[in-house]
PDB file of N, CA and C in Angstrom:
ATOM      1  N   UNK A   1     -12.309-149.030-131.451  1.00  0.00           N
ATOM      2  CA  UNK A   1     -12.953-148.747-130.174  1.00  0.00           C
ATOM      3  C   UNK A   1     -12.864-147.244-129.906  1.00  0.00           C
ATOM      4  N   UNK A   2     -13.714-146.680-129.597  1.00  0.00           N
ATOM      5  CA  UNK A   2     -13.821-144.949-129.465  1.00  0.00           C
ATOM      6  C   UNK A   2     -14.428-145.046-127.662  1.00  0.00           C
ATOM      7  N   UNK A   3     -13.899-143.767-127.176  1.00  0.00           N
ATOM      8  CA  UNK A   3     -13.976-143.702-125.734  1.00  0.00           C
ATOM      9  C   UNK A   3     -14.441-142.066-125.517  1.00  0.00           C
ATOM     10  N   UNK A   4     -15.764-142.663-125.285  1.00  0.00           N
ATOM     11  CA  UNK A   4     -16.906-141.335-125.290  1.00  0.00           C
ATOM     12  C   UNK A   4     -16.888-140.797-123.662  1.00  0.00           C
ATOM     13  N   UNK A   5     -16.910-139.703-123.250  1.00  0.00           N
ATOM     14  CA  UNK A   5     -17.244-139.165-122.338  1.00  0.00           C
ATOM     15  C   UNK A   5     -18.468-138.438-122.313  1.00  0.00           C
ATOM     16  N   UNK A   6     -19.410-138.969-120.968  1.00  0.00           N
ATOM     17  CA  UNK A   6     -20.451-138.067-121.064  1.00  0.00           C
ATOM     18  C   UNK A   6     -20.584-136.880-120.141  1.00  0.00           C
ATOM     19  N   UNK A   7     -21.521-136.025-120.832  1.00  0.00           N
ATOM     20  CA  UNK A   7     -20.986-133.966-119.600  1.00  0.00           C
ATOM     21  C   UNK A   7     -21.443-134.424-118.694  1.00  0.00           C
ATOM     22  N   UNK A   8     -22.532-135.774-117.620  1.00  0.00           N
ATOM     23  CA  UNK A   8     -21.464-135.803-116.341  1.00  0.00           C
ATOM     24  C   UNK A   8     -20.450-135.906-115.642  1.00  0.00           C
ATOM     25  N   UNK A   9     -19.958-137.143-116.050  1.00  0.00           N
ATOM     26  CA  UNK A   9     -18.152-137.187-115.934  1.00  0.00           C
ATOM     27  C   UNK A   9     -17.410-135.867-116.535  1.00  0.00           C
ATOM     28  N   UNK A  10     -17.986-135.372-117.646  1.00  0.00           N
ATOM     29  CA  UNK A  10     -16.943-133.850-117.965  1.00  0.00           C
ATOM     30  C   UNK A  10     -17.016-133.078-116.276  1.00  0.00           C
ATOM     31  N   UNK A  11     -18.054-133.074-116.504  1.00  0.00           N
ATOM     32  CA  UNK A  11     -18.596-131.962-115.151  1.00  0.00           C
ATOM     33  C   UNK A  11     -17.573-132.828-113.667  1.00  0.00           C
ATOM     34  N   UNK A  12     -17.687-134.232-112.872  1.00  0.00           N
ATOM     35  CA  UNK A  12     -16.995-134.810-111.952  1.00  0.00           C
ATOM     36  C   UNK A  12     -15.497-134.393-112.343  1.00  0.00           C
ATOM     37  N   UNK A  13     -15.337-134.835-113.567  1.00  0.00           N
ATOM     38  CA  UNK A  13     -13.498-134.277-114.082  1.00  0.00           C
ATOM     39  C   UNK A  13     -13.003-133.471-113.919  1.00  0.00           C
ATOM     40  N   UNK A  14     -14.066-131.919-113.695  1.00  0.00           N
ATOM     41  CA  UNK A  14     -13.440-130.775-113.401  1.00  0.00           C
ATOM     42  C   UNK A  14     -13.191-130.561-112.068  1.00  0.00           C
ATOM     43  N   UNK A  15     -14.610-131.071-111.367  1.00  0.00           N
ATOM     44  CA  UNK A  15     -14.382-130.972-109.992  1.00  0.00           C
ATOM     45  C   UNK A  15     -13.205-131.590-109.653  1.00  0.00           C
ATOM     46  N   UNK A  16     -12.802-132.847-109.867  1.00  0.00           N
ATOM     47  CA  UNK A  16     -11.786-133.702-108.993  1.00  0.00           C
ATOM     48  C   UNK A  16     -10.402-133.578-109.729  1.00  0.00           C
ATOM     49  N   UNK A  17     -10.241-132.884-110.887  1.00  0.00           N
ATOM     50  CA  UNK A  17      -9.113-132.443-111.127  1.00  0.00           C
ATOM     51  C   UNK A  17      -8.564-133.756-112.362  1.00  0.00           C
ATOM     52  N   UNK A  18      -9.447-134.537-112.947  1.00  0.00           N
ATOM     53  CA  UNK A  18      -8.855-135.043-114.392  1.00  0.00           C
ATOM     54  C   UNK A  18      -9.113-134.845-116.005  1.00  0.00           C
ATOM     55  N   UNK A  19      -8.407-135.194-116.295  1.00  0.00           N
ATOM     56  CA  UNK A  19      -8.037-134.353-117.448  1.00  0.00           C
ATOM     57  C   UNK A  19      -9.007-135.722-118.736  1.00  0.00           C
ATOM     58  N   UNK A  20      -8.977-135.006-119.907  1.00  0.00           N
ATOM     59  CA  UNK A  20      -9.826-135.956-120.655  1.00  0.00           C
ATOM     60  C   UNK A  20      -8.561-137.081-121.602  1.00  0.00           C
ATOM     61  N   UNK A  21      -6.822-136.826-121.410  1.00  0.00           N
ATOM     62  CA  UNK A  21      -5.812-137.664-121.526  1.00  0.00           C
ATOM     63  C   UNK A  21      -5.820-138.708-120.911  1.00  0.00           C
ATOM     64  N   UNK A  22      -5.870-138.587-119.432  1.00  0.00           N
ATOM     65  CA  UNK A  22      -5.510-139.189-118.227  1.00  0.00           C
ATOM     66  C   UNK A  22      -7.070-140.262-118.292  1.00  0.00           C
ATOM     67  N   UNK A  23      -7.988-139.745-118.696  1.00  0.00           N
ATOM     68  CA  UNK A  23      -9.656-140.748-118.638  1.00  0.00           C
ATOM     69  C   UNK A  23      -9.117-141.916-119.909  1.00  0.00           C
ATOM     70  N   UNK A  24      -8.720-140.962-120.999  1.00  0.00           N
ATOM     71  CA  UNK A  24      -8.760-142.120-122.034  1.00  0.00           C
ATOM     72  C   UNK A  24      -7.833-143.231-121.810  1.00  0.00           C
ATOM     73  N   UNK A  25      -6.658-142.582-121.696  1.00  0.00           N
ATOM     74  CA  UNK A  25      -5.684-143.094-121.031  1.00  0.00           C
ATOM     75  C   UNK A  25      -5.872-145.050-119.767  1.00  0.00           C
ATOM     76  N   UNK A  26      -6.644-144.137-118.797  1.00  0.00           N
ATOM     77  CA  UNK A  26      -7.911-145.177-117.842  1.00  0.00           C
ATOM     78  C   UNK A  26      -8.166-146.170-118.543  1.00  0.00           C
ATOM     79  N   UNK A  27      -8.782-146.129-119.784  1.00  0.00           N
ATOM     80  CA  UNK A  27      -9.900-146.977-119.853  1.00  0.00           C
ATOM     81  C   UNK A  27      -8.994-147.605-121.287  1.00  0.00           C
ATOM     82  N   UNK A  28      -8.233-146.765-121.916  1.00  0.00           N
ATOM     83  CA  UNK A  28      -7.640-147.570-123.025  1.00  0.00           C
ATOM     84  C   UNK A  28      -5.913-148.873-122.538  1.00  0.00           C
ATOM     85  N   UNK A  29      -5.578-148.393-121.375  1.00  0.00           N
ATOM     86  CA  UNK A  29      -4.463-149.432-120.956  1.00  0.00           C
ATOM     87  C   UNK A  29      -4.524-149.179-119.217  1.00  0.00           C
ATOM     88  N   UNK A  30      -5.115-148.947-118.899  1.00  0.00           N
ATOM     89  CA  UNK A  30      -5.905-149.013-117.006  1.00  0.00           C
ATOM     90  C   UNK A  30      -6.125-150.540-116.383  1.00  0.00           C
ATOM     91  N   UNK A  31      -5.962-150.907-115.684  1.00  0.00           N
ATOM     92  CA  UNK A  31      -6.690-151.973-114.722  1.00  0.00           C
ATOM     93  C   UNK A  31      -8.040-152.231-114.961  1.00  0.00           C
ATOM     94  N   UNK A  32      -8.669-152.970-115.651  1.00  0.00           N
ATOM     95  CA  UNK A  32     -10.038-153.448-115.712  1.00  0.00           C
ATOM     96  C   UNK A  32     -10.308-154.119-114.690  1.00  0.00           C
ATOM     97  N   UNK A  33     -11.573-154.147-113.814  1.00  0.00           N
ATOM     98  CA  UNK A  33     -12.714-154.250-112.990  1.00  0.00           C
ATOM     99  C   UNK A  33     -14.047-154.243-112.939  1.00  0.00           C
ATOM    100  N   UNK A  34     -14.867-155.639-112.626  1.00  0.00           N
ATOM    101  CA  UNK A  34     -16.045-155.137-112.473  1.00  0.00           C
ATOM    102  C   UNK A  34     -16.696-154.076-111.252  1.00  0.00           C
ATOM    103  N   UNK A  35     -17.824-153.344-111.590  1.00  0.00           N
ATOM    104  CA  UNK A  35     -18.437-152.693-110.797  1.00  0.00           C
ATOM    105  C   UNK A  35     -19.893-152.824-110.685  1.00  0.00           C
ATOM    106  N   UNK A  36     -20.721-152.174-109.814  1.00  0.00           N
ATOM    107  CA  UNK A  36     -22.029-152.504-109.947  1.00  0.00           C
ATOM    108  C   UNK A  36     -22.487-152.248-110.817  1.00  0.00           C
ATOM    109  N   UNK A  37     -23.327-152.687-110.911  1.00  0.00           N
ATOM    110  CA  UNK A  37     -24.992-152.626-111.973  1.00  0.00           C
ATOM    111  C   UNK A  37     -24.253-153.294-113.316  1.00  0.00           C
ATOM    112  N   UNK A  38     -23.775-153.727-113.615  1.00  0.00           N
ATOM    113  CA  UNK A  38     -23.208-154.765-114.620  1.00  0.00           C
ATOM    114  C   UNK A  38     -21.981-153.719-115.332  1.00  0.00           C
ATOM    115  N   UNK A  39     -21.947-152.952-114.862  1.00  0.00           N
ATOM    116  CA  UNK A  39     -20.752-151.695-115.142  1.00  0.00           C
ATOM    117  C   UNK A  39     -19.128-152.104-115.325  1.00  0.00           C
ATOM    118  N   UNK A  40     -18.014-151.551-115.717  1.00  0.00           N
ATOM    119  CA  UNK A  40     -17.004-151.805-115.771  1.00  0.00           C
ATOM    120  C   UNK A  40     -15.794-150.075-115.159  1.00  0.00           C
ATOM    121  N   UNK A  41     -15.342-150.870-114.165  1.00  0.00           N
ATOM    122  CA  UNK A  41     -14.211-149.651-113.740  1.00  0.00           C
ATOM    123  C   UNK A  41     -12.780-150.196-114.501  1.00  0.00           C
ATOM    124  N   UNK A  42     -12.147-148.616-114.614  1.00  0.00           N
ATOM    125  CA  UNK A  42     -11.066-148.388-115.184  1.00  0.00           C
ATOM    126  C   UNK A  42     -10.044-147.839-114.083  1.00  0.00           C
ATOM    127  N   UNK A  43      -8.698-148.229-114.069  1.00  0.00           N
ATOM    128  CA  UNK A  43      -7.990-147.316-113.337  1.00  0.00           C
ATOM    129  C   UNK A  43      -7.028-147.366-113.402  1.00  0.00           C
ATOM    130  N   UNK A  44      -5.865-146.289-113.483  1.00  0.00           N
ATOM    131  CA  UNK A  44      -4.389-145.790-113.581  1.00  0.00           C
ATOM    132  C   UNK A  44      -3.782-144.868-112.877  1.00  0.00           C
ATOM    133  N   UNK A  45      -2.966-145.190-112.326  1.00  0.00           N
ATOM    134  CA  UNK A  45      -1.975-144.268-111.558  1.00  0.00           C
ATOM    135  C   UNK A  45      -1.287-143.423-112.547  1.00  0.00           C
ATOM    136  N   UNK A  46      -0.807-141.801-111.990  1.00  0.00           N
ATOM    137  CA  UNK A  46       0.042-141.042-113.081  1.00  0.00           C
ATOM    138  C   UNK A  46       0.714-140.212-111.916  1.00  0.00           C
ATOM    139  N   UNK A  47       1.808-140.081-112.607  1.00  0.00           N
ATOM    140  CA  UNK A  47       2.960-139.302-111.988  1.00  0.00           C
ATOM    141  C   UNK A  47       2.083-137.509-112.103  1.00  0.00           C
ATOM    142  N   UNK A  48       2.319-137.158-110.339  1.00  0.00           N
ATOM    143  CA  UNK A  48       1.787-135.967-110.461  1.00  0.00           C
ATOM    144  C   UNK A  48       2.422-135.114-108.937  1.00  0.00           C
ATOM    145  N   UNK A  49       3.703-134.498-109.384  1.00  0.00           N
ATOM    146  CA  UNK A  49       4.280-134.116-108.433  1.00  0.00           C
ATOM    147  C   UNK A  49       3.735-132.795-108.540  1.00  0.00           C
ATOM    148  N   UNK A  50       2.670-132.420-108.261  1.00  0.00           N
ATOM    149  CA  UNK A  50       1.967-130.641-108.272  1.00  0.00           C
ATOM    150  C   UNK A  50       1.106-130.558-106.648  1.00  0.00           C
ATOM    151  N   UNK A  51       0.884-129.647-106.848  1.00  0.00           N
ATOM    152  CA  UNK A  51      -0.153-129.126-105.862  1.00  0.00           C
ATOM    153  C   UNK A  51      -1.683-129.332-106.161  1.00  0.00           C
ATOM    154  N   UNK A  52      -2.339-129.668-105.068  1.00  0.00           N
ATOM    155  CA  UNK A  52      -3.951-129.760-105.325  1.00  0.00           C
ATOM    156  C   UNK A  52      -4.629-129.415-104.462  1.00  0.00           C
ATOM    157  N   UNK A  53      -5.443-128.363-104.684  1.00  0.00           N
ATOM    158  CA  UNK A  53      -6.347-127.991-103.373  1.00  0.00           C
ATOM    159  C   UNK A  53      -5.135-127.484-102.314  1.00  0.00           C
ATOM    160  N   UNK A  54      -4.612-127.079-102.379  1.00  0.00           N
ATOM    161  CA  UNK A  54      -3.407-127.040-101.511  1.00  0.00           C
ATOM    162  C   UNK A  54      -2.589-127.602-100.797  1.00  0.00           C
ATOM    163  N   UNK A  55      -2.383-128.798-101.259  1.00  0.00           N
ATOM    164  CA  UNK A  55      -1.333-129.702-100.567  1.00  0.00           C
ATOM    165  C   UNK A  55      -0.944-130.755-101.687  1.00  0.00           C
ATOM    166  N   UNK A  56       0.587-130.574-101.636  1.00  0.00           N
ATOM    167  CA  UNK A  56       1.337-131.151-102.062  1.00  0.00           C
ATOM    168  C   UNK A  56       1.369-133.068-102.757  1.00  0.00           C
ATOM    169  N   UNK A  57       1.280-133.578-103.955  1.00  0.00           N
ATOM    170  CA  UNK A  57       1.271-135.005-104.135  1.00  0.00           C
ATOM    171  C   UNK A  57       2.461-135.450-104.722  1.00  0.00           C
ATOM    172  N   UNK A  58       2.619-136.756-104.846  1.00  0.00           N
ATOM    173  CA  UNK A  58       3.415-137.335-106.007  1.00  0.00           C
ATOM    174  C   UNK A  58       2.442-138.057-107.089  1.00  0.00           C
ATOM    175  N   UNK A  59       1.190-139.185-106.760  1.00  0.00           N
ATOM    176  CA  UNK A  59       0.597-139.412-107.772  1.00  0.00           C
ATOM    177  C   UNK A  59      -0.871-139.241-107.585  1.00  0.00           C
ATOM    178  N   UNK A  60      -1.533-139.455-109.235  1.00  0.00           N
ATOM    179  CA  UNK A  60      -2.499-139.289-109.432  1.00  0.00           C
ATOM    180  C   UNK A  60      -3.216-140.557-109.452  1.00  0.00           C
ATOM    181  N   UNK A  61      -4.711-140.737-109.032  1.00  0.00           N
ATOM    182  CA  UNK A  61      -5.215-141.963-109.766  1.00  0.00           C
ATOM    183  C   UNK A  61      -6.588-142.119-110.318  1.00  0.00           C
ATOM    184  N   UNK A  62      -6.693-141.781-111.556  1.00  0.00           N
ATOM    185  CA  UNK A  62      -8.164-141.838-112.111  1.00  0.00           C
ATOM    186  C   UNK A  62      -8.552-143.075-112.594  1.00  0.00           C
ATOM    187  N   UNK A  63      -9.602-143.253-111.591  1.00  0.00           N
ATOM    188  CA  UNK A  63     -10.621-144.269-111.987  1.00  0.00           C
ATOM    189  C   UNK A  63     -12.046-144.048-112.692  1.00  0.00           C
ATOM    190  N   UNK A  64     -12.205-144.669-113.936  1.00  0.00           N
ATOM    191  CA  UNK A  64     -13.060-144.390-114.743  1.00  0.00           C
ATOM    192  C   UNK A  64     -13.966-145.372-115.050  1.00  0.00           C
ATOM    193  N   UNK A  65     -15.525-145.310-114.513  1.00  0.00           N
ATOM    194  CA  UNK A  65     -16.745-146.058-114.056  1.00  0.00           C
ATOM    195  C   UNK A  65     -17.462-145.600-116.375  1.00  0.00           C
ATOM    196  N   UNK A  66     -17.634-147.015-116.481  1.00  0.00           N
ATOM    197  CA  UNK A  66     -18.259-146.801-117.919  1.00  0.00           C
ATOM    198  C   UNK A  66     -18.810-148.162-118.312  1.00  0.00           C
ATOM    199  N   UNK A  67     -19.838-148.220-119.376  1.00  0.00           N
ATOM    200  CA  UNK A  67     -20.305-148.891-119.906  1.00  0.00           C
ATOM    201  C   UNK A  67     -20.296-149.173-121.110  1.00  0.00           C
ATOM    202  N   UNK A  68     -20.480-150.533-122.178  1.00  0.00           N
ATOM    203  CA  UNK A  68     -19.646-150.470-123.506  1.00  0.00           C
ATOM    204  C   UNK A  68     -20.675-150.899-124.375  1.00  0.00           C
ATOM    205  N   UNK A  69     -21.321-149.933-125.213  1.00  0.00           N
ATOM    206  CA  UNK A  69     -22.026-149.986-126.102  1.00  0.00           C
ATOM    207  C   UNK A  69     -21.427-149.860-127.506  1.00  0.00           C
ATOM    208  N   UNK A  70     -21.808-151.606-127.934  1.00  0.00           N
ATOM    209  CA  UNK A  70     -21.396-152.124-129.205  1.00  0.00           C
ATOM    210  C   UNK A  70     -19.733-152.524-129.067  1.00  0.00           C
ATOM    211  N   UNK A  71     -19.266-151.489-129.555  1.00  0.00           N
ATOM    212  CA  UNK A  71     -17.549-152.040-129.776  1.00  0.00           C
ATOM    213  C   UNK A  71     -16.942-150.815-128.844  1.00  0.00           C
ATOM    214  N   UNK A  72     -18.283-149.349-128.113  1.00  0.00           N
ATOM    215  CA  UNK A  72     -16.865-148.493-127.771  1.00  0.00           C
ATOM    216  C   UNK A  72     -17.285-148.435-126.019  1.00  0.00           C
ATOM    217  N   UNK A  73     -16.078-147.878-125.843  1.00  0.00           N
ATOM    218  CA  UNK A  73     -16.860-147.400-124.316  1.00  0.00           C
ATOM    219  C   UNK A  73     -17.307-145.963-123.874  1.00  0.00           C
ATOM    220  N   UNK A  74     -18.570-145.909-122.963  1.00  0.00           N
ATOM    221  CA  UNK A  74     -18.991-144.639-122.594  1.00  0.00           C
ATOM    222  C   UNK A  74     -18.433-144.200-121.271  1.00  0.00           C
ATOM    223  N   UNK A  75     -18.177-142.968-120.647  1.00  0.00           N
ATOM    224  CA  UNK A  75     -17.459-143.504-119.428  1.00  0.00           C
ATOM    225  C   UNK A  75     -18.568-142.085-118.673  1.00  0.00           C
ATOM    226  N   UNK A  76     -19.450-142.748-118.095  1.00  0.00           N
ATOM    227  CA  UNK A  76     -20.273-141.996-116.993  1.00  0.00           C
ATOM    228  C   UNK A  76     -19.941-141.044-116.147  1.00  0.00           C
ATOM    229  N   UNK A  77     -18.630-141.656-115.088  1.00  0.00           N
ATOM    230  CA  UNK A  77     -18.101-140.847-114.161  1.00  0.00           C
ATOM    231  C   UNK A  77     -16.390-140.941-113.463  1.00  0.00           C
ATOM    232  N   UNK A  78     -16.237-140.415-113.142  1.00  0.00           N
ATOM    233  CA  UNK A  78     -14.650-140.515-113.051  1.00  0.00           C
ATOM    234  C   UNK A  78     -14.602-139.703-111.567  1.00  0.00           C
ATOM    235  N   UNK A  79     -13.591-140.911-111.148  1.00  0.00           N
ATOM    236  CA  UNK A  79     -13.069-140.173-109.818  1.00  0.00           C
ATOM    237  C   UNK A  79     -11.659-140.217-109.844  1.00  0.00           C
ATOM    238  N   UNK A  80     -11.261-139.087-108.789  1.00  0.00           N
ATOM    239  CA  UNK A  80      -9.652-139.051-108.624  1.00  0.00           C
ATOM    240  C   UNK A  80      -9.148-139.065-107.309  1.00  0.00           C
ATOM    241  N   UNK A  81      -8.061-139.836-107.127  1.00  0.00           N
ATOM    242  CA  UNK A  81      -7.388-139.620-105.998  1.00  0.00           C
ATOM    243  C   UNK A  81      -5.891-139.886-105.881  1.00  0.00           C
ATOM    244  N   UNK A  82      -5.726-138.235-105.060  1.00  0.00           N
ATOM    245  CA  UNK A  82      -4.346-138.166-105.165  1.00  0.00           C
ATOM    246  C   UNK A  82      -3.911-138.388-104.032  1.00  0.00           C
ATOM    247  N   UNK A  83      -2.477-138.866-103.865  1.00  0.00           N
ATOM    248  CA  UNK A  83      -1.390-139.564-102.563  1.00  0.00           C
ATOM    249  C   UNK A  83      -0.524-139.124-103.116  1.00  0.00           C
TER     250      UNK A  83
END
């Protein structure tokens, strides 16, 4: 199984602050979920005691929106949210 990212999600990843570890990561041992349009969400919490945007967290949580063509998955878009 191979876990493709496409340069929109590169592009959302930068904005929201995840990394392309933390995506694969998502989607290879993450919480599976359906989502719309016959889609599949991914998601994992990660230890992230840093600063963001300027204020202080303990974790991270990237959720990763993708679709699975043949045997791998593509992952469209990725969001993050930190607490």
């Amino acid at each position: 199984m191979a876990i493709r990212i496409h340069p929109h999600a590169r592009d959302r990843m930068k904005e929201r602050g995840s990394l392309d570890t933390e995506v694969v990561a998502a989607v290879a041992q993450g919480e599976q979920f359906p989502v719309q349009f016959g889609r599949t969400g991914f998601r994992r919490n990660f230890p992230f005691p840093h600063e963001w945007r300027g204020q202080r967290y303990r974790m991270k949580q990237v959720e990763a929106y993708a679709i699975q063509e043949d045997m791998d998955w593509h992952v469209i878009t990725v969001v993050t949210r930190y607490f």
